[in-house]
N, C-alpha and C. Protein backbone atom coordinates (compact mmCIF):
# COMPACT_ATOMS: atom_id res chain seq x y z
N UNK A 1 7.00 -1.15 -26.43
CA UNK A 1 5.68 -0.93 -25.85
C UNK A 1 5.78 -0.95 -24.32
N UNK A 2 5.10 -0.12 -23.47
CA UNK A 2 5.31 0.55 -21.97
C UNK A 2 4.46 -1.16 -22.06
N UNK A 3 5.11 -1.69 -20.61
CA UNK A 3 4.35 -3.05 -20.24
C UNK A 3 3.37 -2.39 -18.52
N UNK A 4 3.58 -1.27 -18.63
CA UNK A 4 2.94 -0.66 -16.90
C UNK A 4 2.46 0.78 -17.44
N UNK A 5 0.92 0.84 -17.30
CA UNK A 5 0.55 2.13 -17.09
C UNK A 5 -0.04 2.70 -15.90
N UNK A 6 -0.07 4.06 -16.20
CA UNK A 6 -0.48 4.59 -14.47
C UNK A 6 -2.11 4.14 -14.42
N UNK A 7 -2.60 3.76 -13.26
CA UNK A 7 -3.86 3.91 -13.49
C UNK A 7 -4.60 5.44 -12.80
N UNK A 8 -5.90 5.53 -13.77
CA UNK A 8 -6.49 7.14 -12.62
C UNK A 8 -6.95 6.44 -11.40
N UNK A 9 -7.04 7.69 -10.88
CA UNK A 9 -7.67 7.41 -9.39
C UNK A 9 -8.87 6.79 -9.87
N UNK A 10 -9.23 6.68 -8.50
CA UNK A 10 -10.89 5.86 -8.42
C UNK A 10 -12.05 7.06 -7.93
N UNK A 11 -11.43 7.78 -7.66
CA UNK A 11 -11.91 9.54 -7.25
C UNK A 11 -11.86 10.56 -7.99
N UNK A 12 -12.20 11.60 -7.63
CA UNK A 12 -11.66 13.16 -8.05
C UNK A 12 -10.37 13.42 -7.12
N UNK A 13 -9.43 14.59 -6.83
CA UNK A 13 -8.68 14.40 -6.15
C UNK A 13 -8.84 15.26 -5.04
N UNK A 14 -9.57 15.92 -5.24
CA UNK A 14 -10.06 16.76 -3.77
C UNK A 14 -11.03 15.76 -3.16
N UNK A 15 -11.46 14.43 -3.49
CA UNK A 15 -12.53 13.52 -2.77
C UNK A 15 -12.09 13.28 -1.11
N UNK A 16 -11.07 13.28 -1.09
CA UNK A 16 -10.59 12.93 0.51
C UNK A 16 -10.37 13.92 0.93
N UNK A 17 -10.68 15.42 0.88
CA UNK A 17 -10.50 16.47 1.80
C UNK A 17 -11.61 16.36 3.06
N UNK A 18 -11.39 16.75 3.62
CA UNK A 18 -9.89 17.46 4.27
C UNK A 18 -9.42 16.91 5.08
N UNK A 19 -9.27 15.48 4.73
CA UNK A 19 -7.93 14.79 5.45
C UNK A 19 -6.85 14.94 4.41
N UNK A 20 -7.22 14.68 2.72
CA UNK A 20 -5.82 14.94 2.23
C UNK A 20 -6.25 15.55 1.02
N UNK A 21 -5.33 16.49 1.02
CA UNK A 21 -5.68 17.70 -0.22
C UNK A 21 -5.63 17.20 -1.48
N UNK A 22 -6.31 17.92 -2.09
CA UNK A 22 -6.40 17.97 -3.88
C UNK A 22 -4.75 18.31 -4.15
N UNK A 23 -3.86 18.81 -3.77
CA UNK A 23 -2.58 19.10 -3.99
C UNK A 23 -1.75 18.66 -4.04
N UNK A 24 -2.07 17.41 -2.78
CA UNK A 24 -1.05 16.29 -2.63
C UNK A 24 -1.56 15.05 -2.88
N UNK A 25 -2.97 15.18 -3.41
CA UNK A 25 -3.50 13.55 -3.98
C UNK A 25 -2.86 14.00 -5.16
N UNK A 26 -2.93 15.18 -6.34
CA UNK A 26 -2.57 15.20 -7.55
C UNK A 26 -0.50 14.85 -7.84
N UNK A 27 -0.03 15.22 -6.65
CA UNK A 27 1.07 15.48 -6.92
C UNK A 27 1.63 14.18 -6.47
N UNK A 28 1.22 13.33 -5.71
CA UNK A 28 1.31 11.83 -5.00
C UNK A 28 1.06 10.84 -6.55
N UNK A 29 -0.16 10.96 -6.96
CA UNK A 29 -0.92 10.24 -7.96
C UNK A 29 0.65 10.75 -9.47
N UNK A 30 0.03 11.98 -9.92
CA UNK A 30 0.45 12.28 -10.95
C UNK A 30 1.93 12.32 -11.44
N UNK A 31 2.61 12.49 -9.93
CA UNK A 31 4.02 12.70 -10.13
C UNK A 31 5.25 11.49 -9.56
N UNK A 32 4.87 11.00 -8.71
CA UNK A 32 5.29 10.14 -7.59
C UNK A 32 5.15 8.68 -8.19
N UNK A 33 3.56 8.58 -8.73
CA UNK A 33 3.28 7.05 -8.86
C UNK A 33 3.94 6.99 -9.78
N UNK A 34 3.75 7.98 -10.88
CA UNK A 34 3.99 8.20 -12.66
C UNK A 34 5.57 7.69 -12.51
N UNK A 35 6.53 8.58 -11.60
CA UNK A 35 7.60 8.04 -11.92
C UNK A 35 7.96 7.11 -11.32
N UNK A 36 7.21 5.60 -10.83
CA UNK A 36 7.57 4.34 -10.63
C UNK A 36 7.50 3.51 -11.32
N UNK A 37 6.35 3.90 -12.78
CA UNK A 37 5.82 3.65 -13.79
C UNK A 37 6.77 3.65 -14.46
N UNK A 38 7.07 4.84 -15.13
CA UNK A 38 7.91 5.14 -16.12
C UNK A 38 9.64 4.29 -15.46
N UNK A 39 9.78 4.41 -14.39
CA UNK A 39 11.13 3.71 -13.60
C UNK A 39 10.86 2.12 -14.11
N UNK A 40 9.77 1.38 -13.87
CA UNK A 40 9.95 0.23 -13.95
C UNK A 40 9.71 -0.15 -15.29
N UNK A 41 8.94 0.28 -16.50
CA UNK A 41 9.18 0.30 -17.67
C UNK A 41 10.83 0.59 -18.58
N UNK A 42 11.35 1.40 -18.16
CA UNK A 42 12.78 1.73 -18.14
C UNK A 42 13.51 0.56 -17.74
N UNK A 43 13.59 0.38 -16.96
CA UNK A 43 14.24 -0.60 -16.22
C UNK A 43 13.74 -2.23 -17.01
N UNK A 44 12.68 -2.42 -17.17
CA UNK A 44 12.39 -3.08 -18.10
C UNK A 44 13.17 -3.45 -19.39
N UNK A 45 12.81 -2.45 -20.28
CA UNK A 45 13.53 -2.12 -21.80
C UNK A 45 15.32 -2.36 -21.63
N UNK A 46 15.81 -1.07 -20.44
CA UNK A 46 17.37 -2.02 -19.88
C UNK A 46 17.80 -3.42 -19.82
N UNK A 47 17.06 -3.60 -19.34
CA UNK A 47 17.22 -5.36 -18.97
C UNK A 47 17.25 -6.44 -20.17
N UNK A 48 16.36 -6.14 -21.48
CA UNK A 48 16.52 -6.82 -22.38
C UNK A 48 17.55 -6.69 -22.60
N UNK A 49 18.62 -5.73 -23.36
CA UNK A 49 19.94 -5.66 -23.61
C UNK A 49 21.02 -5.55 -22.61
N UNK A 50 20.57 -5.71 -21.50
CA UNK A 50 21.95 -5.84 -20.49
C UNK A 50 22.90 -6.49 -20.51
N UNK A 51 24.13 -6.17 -20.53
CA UNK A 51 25.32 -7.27 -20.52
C UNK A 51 25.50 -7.79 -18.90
N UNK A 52 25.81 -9.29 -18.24
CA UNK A 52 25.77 -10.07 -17.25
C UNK A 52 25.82 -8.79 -16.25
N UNK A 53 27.07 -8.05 -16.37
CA UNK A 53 27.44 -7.45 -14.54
C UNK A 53 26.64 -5.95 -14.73
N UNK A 54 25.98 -5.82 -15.84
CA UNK A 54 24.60 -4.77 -15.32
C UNK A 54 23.31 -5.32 -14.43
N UNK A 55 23.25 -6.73 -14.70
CA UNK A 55 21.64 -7.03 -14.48
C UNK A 55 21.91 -6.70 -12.99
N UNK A 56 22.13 -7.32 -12.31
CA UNK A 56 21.71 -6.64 -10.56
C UNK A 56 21.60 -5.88 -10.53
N UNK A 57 22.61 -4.43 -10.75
CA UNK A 57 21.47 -3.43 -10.48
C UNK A 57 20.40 -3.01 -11.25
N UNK A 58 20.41 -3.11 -12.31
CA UNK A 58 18.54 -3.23 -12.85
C UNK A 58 17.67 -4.19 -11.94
N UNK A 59 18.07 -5.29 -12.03
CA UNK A 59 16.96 -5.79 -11.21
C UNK A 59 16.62 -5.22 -9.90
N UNK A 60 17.77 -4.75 -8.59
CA UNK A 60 17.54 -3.70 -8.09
C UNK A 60 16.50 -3.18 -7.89
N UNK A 61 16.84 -2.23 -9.41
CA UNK A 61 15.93 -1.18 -9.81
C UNK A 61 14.43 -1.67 -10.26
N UNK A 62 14.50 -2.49 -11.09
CA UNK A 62 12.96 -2.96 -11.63
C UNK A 62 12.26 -3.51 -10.24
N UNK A 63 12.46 -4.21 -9.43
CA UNK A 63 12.05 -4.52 -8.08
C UNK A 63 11.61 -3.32 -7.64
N UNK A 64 12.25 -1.87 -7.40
CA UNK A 64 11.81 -0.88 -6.78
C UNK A 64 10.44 -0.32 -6.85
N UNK A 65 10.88 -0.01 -8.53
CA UNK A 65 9.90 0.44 -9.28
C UNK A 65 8.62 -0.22 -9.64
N UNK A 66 8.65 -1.16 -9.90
CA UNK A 66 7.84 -2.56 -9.75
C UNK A 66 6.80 -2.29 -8.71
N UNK A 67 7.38 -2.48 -6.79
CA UNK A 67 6.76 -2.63 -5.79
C UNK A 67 5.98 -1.24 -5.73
N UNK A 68 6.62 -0.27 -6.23
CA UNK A 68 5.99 1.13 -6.12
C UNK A 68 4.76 0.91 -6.48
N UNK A 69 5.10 1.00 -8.23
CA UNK A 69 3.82 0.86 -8.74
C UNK A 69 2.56 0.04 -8.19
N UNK A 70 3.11 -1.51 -8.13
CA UNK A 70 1.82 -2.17 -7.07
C UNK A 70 1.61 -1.48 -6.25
N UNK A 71 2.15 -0.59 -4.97
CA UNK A 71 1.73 -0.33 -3.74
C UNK A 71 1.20 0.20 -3.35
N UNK A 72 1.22 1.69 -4.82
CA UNK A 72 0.85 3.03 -5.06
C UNK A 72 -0.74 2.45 -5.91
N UNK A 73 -0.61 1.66 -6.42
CA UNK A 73 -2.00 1.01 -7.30
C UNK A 73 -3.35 0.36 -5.97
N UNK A 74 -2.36 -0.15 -5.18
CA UNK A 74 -3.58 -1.05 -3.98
C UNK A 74 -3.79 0.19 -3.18
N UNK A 75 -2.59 1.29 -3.03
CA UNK A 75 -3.27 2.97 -2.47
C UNK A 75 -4.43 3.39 -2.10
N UNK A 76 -4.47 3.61 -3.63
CA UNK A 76 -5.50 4.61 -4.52
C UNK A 76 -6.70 3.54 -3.85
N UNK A 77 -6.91 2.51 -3.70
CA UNK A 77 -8.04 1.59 -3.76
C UNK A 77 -7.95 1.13 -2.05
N UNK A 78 -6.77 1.57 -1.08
CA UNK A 78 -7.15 1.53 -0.15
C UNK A 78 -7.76 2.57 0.86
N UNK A 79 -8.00 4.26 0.23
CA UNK A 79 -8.74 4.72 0.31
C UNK A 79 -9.73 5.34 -0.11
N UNK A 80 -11.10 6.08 0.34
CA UNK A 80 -12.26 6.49 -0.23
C UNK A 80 -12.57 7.82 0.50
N UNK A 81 -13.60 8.40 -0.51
CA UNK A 81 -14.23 9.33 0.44
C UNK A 81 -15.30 8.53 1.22
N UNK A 82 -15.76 7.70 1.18
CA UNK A 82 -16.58 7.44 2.24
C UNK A 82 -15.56 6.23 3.42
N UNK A 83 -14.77 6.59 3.32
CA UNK A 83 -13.94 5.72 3.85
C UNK A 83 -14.26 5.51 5.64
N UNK A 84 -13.03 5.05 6.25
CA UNK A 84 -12.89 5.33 7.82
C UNK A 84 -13.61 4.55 8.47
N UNK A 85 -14.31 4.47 9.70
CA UNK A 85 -15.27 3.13 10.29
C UNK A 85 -13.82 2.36 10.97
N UNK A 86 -14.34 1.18 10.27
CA UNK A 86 -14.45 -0.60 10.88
C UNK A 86 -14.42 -1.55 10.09
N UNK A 87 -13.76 -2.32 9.82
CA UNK A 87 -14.10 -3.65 8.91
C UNK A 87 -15.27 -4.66 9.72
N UNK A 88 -16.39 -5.07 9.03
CA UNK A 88 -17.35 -6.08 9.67
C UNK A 88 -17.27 -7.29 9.41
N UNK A 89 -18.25 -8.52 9.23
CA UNK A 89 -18.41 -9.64 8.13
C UNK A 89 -17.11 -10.12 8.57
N UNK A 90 -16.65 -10.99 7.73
CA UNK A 90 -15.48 -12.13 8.14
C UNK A 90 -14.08 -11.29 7.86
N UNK A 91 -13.89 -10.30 7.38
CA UNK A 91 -12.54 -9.23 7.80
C UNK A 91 -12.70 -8.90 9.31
N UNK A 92 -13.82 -8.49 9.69
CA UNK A 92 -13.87 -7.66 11.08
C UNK A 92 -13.54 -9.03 11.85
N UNK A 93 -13.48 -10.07 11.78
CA UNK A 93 -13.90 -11.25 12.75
C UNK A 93 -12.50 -11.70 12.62
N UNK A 94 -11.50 -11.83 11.40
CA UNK A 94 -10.29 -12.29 11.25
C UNK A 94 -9.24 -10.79 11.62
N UNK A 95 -9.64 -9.60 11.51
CA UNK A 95 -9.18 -8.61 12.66
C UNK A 95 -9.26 -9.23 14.24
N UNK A 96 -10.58 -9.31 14.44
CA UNK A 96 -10.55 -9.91 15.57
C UNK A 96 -9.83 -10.61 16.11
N UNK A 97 -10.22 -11.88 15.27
CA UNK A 97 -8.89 -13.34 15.90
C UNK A 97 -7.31 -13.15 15.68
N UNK A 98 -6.74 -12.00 14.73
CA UNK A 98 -5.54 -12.13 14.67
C UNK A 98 -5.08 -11.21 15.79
N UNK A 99 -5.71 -10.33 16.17
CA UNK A 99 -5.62 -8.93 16.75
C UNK A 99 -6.31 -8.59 18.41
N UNK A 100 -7.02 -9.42 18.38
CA UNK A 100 -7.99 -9.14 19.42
C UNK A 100 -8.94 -8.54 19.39
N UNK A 101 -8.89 -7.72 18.98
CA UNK A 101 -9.84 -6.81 19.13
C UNK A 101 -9.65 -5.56 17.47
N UNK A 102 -10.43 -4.85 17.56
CA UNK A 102 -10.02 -3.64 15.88
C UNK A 102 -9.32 -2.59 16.88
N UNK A 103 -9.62 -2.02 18.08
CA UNK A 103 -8.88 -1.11 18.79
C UNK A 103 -7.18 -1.67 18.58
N UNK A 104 -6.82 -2.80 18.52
CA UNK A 104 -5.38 -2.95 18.91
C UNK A 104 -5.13 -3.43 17.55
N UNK A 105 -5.94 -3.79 16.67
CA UNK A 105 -5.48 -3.46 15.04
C UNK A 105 -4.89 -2.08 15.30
N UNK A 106 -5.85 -1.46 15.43
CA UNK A 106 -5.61 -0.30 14.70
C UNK A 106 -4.21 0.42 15.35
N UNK A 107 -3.87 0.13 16.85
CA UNK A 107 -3.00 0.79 17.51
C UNK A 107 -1.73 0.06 16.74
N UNK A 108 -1.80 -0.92 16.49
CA UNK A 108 -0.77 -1.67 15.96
C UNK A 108 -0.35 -1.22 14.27
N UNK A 109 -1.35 -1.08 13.70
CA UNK A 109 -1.10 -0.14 12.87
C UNK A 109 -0.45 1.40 12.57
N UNK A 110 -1.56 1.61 12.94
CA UNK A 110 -0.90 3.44 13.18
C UNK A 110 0.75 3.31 13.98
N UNK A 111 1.06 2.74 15.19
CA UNK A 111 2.68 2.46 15.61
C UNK A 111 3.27 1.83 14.19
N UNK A 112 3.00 1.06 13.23
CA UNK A 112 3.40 0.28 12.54
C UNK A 112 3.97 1.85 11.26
N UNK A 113 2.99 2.31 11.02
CA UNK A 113 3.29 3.62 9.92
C UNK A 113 4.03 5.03 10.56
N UNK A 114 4.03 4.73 11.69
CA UNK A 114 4.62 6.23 12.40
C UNK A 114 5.99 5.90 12.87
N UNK A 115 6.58 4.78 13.22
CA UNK A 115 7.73 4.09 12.81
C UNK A 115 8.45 3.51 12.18
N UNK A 116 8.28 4.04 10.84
CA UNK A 116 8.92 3.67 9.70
C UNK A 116 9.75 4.87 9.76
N UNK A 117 11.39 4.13 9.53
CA UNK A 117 12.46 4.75 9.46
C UNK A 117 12.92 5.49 8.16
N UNK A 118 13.00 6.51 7.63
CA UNK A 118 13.15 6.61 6.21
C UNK A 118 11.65 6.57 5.34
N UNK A 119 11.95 5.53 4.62
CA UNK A 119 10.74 5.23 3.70
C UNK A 119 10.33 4.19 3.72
N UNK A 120 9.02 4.07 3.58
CA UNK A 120 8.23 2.53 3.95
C UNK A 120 7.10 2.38 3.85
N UNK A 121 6.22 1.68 4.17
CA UNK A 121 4.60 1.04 4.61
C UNK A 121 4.33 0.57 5.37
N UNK A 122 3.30 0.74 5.49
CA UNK A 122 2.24 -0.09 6.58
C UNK A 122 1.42 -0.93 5.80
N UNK A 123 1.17 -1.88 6.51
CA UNK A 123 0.69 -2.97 5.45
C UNK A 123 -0.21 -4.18 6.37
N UNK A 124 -1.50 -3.93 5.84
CA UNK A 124 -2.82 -5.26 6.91
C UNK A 124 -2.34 -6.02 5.69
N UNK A 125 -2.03 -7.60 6.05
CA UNK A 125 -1.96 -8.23 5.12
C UNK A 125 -2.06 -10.16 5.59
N UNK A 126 -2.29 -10.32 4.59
CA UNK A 126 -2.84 -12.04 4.97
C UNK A 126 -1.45 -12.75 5.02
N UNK A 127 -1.57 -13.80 5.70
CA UNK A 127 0.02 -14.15 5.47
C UNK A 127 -0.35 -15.87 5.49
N UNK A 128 -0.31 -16.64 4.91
CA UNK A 128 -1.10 -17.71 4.10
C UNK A 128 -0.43 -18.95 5.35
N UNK A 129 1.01 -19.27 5.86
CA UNK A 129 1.53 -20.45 6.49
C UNK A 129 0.85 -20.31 8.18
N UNK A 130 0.68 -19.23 8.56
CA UNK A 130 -0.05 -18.67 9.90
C UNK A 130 -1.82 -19.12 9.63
N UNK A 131 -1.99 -18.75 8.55
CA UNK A 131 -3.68 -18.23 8.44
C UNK A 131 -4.47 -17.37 9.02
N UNK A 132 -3.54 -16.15 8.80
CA UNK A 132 -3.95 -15.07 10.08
C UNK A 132 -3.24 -13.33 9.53
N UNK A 133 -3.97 -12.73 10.32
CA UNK A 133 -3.70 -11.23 9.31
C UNK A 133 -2.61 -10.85 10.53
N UNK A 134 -1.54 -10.42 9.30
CA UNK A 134 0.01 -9.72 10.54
C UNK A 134 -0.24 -8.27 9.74
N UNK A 135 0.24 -7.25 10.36
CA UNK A 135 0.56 -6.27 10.21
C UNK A 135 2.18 -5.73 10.31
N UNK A 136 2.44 -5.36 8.71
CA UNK A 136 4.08 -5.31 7.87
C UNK A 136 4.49 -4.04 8.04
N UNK A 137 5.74 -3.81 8.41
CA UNK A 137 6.34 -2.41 7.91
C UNK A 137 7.45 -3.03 6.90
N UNK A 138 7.45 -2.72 5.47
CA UNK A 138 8.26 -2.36 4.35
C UNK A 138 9.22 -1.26 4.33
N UNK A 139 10.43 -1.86 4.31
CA UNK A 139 11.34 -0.65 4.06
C UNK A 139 11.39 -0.17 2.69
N UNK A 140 10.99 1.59 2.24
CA UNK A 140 11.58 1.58 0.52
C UNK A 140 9.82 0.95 0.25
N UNK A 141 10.07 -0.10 -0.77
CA UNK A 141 8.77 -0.78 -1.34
C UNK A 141 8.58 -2.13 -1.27
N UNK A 142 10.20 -2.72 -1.35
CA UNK A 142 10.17 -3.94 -1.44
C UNK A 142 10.67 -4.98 -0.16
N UNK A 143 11.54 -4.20 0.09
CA UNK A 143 12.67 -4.69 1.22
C UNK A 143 11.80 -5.38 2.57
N UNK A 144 12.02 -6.63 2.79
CA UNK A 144 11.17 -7.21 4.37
C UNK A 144 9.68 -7.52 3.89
N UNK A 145 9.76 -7.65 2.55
CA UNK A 145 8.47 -8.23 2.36
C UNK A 145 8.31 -9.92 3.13
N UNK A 146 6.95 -9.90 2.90
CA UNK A 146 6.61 -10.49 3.98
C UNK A 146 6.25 -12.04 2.41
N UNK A 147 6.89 -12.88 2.36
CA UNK A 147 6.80 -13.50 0.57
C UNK A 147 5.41 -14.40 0.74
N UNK A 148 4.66 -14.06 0.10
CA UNK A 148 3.55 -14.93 -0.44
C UNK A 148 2.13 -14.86 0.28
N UNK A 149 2.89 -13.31 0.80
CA UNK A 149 1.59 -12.67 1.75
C UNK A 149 0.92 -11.88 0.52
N UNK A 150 -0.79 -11.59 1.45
CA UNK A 150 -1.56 -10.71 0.56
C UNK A 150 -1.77 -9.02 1.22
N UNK A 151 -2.05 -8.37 0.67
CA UNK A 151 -1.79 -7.18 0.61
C UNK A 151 -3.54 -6.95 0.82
N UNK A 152 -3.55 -6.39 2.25
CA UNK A 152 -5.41 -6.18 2.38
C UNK A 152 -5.49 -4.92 2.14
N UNK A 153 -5.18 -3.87 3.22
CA UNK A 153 -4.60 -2.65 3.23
C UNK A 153 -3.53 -2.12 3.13
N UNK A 154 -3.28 -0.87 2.66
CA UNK A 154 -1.86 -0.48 3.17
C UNK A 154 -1.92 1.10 2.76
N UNK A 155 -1.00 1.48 3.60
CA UNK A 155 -0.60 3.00 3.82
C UNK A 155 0.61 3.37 3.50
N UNK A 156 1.19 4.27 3.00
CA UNK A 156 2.21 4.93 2.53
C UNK A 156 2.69 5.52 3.70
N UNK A 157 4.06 5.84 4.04
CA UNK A 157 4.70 6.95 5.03
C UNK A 157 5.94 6.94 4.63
N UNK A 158 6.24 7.19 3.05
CA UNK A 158 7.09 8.10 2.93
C UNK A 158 6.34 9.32 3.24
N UNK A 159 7.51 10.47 2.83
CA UNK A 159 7.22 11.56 3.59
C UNK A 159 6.18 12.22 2.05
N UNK A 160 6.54 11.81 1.29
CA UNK A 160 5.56 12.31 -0.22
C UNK A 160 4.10 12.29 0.18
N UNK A 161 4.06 11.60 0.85
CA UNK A 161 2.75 10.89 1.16
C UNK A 161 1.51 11.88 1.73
N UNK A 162 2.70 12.61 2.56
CA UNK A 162 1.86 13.51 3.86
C UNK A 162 2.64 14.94 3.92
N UNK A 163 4.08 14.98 3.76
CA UNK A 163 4.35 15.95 3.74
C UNK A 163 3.97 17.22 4.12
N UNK A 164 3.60 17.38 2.46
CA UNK A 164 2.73 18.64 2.00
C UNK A 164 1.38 19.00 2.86
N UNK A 165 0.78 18.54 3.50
CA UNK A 165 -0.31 18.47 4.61
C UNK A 165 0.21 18.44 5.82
N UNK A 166 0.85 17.59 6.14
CA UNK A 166 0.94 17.46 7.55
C UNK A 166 2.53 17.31 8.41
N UNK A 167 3.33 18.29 7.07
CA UNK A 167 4.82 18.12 7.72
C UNK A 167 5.41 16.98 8.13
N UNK A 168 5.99 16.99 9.63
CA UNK A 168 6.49 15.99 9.58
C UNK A 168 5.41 15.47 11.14
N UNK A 169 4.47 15.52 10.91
CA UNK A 169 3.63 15.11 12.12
C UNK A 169 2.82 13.58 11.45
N UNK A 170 3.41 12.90 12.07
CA UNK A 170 3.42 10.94 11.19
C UNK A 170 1.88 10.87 11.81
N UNK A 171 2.14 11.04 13.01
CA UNK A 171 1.02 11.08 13.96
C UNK A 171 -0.73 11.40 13.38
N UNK A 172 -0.27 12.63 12.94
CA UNK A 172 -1.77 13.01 12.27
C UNK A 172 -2.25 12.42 10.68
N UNK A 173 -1.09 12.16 10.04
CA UNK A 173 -0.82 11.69 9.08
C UNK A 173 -1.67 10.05 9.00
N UNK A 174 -1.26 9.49 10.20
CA UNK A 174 -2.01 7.93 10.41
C UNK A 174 -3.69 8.06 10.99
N UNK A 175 -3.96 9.35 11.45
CA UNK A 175 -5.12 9.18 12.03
C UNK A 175 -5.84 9.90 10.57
N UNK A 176 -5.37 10.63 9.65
CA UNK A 176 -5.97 11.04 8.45
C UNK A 176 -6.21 9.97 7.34
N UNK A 177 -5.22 9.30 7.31
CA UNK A 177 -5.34 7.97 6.72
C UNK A 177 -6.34 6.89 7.27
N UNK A 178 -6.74 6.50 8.39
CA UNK A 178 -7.61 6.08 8.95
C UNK A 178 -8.87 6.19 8.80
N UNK A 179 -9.20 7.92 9.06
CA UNK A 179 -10.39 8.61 8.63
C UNK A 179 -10.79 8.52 7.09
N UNK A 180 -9.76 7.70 6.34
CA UNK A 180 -10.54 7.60 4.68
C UNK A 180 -10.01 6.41 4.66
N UNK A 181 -9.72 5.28 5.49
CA UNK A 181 -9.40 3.75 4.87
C UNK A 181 -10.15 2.92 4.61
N UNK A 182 -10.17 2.85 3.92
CA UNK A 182 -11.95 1.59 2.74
C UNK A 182 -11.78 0.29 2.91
N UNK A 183 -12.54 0.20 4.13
CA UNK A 183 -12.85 -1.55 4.26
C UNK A 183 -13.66 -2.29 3.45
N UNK A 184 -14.26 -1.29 2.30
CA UNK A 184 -15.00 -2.32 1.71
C UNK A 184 -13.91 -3.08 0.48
N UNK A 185 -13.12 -2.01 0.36
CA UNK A 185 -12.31 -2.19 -1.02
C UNK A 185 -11.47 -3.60 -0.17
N UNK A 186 -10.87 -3.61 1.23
CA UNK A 186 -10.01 -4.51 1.53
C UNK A 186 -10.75 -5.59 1.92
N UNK A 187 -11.93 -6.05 2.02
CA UNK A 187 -13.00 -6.47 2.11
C UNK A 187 -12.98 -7.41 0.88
N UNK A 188 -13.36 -6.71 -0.10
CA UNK A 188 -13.11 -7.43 -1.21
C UNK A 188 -11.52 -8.48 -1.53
N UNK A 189 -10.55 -7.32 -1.16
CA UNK A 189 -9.55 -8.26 -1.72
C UNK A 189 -9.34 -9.52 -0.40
N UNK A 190 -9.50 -9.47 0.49
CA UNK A 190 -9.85 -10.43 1.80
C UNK A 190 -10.71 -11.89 1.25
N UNK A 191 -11.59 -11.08 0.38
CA UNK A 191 -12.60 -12.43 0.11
C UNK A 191 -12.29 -12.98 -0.77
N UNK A 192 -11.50 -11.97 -2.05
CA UNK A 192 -10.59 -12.90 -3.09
C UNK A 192 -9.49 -14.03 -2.72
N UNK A 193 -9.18 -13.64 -1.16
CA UNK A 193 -8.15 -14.11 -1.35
C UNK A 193 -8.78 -15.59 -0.19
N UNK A 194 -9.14 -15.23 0.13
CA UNK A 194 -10.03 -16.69 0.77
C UNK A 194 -10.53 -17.77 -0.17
N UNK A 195 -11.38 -17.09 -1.49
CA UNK A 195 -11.86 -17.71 -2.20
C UNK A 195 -10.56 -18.54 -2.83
N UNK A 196 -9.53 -17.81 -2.84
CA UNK A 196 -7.90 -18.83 -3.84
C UNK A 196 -7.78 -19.83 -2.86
N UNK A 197 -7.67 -19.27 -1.48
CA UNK A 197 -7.07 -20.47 -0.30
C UNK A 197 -8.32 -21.84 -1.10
N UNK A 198 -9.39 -21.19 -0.76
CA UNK A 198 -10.91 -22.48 -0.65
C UNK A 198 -10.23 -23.47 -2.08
N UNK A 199 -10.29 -22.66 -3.05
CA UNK A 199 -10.17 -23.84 -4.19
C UNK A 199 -8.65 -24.22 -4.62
N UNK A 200 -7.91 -23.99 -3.50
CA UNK A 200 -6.59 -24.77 -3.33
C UNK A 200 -6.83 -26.01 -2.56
N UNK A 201 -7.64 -26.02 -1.90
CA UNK A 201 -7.87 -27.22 -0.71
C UNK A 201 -7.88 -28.37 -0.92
C-alpha cells in the first residue's frame, strides 16, 4: 500500500496566470511532484527488504523524495490567486522584529531564491532556539536544513519551477512568485505553530 499520495492543487491550474502558466503549474504539480511521490514510496517498499550495505543509499533516497514531496505539498499552499501583498497581524509584526522591516524580508528573500546554486529553496521559516523568523536556502530538498525549524513559506528555484515561463531569468521568477505568495495560508501555519510553542510552556 502507497504510504504518500499526491495531493490536488488547491486551485485550477491556470489560477495564477499570468505570473505562472497553466503549463507549468500542470507539469510542476502533475509530473515533478508525482515523481517524488512515487520516488519516496519506492524507496519506501526498498527499504523493508534491504540487505545492511543497501540502506544508505535508500535512505539517501527516501530523504530526497520525502523532502520533495513535503516541499512541493507546503508549495501548492504557499501560493494563491489572490495571493501577493504583505503579511499583517502577528506574522507582519514577527517579519518585522526578525527583519526590520517586510521591504528587507522581502529583499532577503528574493537574494535568498535567485542564489541558489543548482537546485534548492527559499524558505520563511520559524526557527524555535532564536524565537525568530530566518530566512533558508536548501540545497536539492533536504540538504542545510535548518532541524526543528517550521516551514512558513517557501519557494521553489529549481529550474522546473520557472523554466518553462521565465527561462533562466531567477530574477523575474522571484518577483512572480511574490505576486501570488499567500500570507494568509502562512499566516495560518505561523499561528499553528505558536499555538505548539504556547502549550509547550
Amino acid at each position: 500500500m502507497d504510504v504518500y499520495t499526491l495531493p490536488d492543487l488547491p486551485y485550477a491550474a491556470d489560477a495564477l496566470q499570468p505570473h505562472i502558466s497553466a503549463q507549468l503549474m500542470s507539469l510542476h504539480h502533475d509530473k515533478h511532484h508525482a515523481a517524488y511521490v512515487k520516488g519516496a514510496n519506492k524507496a519506501l517498499e526498498t527499504l523493508a527488504d534491504a540487505k545492511p550495505d543497501q540502506v544508505a543509499g535508500l535512505e539517501r533516497n527516501l530523504a530526497f523524495n520525502v523532502s520533495g514531496h513535503v516541499l512541493h505539498s507546503l508549495l501548492w499552499t504557499s501560493m494563491s490567486p489572490d495571493g501577493g501583498g504583505k503579511p499583517d497581524g502577528d506574522l507582519g509584526d514577527a517579519v518585522d522584529e526578525s527583519f526590520g522591516s517586510f521591504d528587507a524580508f522581502r529583499a532577503r528573500f528574493v537574494a535568498t531564491m535567485t542564489t541558489v546554486q543548482g537546485s534548492g529553496w527559499a524558505i520563511l521559516t520559524w526557527e524555535p532556539l532564536a524565537q525568530r523568523l530566518l530566512v533558508a536556502q536548501l540545497r536539492d530538498h533536504q540538504s542545510n536544513t535548518l532541524v526543528g525549524s517550521t516551514p512558513i513559506l517557501v519557494a521553489d528555484a529549481w529550474e522546473h519551477a520557472y523554466y518553462l515561463d521565465y527561462h533562466n531569468d531567477k530574477d523575474a521568477w522571484a518577483e512572480a512568485f511574490c505576486n501570488v505568495a499567500d500570507w494568509r495560508s502562512a499566516q495560518r501555519r505561523f499561528d499553528e505553530r505558536m499555538v505548539a510553542v504556547a502549550h509547550r510552556a
